[in-house]
C-alpha atoms as a PDB file:
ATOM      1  CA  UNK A   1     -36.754  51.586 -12.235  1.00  0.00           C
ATOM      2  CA  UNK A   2     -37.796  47.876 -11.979  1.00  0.00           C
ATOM      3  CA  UNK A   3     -40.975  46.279 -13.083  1.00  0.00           C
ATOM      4  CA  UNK A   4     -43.147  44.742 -10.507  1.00  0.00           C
ATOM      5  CA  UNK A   5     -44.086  42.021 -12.691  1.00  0.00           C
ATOM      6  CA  UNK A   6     -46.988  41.016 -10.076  1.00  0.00           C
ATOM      7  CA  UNK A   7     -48.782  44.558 -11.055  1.00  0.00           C
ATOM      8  CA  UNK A   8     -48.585  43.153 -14.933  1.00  0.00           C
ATOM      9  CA  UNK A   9     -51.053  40.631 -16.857  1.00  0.00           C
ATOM     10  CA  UNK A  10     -49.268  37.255 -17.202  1.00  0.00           C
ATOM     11  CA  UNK A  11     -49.645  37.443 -20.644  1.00  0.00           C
ATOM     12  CA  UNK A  12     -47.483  40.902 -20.556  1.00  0.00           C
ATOM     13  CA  UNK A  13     -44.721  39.813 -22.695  1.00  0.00           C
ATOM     14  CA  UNK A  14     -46.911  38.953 -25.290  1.00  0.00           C
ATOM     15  CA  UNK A  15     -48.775  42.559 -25.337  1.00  0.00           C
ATOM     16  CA  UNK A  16     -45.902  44.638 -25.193  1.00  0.00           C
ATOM     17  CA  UNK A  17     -44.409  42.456 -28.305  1.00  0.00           C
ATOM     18  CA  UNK A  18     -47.676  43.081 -30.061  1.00  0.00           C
ATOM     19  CA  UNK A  19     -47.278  46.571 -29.530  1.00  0.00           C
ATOM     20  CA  UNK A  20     -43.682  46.994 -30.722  1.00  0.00           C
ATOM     21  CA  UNK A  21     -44.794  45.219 -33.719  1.00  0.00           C
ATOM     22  CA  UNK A  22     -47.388  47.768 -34.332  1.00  0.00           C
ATOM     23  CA  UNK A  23     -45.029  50.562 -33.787  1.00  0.00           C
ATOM     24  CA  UNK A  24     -42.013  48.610 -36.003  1.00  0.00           C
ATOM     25  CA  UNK A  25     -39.571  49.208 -33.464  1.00  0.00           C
ATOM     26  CA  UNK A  26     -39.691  52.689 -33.881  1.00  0.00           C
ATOM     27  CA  UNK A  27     -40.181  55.014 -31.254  1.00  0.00           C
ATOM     28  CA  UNK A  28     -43.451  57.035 -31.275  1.00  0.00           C
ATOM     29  CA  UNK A  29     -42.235  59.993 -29.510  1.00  0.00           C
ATOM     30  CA  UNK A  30     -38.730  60.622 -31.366  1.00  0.00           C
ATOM     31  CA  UNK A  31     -38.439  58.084 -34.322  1.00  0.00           C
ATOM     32  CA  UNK A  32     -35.832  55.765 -32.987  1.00  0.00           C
ATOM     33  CA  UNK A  33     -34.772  53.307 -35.067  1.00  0.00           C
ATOM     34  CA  UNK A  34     -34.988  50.297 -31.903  1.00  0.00           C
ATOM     35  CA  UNK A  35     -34.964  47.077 -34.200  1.00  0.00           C
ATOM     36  CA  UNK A  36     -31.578  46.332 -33.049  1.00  0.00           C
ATOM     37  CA  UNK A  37     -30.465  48.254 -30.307  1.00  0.00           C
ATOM     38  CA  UNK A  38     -26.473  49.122 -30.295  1.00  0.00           C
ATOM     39  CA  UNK A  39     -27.146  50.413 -26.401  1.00  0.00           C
ATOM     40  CA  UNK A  40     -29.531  50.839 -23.727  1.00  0.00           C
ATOM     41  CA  UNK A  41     -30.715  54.314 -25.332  1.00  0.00           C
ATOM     42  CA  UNK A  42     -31.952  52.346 -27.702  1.00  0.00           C
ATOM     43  CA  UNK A  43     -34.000  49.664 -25.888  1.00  0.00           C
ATOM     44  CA  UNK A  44     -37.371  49.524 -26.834  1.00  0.00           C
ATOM     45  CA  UNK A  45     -40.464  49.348 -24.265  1.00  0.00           C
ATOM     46  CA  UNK A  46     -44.242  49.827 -23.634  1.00  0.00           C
ATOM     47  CA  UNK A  47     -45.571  53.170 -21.772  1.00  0.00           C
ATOM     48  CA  UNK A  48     -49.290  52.745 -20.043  1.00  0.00           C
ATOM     49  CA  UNK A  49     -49.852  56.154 -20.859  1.00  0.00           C
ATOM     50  CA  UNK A  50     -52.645  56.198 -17.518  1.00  0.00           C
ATOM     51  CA  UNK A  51     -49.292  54.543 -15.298  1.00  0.00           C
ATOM     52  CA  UNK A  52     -51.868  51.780 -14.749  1.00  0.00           C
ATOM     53  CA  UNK A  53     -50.364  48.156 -15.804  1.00  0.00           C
ATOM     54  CA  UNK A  54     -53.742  46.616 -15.987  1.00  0.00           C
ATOM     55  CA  UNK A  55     -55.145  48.684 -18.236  1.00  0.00           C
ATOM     56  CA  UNK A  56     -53.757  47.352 -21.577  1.00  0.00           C
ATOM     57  CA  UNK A  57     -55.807  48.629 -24.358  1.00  0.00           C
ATOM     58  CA  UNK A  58     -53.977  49.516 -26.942  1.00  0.00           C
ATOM     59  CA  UNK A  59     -55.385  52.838 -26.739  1.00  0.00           C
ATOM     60  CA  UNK A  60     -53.946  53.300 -23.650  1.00  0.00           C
ATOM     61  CA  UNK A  61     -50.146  51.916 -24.469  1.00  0.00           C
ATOM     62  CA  UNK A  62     -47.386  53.487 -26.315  1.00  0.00           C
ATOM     63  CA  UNK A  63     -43.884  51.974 -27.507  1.00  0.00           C
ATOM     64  CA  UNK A  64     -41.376  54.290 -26.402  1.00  0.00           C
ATOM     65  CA  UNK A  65     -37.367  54.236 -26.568  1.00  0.00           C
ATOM     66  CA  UNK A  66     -35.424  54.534 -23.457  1.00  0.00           C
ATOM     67  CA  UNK A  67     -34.994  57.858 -23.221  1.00  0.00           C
ATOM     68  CA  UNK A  68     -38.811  58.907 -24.355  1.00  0.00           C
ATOM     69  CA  UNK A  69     -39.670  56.293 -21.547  1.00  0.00           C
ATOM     70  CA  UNK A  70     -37.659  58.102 -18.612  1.00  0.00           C
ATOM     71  CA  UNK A  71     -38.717  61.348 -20.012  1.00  0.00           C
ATOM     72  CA  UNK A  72     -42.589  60.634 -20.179  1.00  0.00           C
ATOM     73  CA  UNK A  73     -42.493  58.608 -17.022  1.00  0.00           C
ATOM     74  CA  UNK A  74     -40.722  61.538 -14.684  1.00  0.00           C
ATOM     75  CA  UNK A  75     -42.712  63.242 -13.083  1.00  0.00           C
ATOM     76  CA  UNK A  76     -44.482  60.132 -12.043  1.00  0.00           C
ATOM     77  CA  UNK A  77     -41.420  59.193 -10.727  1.00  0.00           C
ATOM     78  CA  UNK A  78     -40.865  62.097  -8.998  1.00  0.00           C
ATOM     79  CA  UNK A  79     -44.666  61.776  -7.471  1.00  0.00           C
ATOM     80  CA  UNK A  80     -43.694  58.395  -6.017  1.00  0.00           C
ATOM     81  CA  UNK A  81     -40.401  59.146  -5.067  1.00  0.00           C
ATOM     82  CA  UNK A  82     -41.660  61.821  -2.767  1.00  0.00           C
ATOM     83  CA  UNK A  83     -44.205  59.726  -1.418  1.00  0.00           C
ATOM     84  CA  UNK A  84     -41.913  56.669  -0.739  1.00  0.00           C
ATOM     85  CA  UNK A  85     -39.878  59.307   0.903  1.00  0.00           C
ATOM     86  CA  UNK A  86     -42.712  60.423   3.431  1.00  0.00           C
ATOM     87  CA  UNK A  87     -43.519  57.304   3.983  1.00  0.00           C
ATOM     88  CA  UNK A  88     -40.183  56.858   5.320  1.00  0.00           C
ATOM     89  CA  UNK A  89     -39.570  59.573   7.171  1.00  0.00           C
ATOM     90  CA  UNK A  90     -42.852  58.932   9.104  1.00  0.00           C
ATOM     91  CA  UNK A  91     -41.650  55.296   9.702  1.00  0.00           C
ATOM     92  CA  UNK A  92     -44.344  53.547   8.809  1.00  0.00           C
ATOM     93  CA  UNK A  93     -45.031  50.888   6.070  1.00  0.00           C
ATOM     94  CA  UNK A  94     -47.793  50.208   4.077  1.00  0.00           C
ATOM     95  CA  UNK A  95     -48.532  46.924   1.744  1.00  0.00           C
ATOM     96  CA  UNK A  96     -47.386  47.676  -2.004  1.00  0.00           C
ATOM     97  CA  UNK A  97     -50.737  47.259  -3.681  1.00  0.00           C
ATOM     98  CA  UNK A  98     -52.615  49.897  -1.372  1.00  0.00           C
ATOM     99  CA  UNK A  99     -49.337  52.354  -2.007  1.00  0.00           C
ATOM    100  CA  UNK A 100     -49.803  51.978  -5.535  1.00  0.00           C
ATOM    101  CA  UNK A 101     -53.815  52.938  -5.172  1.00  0.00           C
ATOM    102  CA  UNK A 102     -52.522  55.857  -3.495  1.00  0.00           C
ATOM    103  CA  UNK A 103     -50.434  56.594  -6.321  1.00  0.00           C
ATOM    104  CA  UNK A 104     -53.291  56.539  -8.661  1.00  0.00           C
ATOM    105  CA  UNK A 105     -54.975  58.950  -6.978  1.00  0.00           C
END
């Protein structure tokens, strides 16, 4: 699933470097080696363990491979998903940002 970079800190990049420093490029679910990734299994990234992209304490962040990422993230996925699909089906639209406060909820 795409980022929506908008939802993010501008100084993003720089925190979710900082955090697979901290974790050197291992995976703190599984122990993946992610240094040097030979294939997208492998790619390393940063997990708001509350699914909220402002919130970046590092108590609150977690640098997960690929695979931990989709795992730990589904059935958030799943949540919005569902509600992207009612959404739909009633035809209506409503702006991003209040979606995602829904979402939160």
């Amino acid at each position: 699933m795409p980022m929506n970079l908008y939802l993010y800190p501008p100084d993003w990049p720089a925190i979710a470097l900082r955090e697979k420093e901290r974790a050197q490029w291992m995976c703190e679910q599984c122990g993946a080696d992610c240094a040097a990734p030979s294939n997208q299994a492998n790619r390393m990234s940063v997990h708001h363990l509350d699914h909220d992209p402002h919130n970046c304490d590092p108590d609150n962040l977690i640098a997960l491979c690929a695979v931990c990422h989709l795992r730990m993230d589904a059935m958030h996925h799943a949540r919005n998903s569902a509600i992207t699909r009612a959404i739909k089906r009633a035809g209506t639209t409503i702006p991003l940002p209040l979606l995602y406060v829904a979402i939160l909820l």
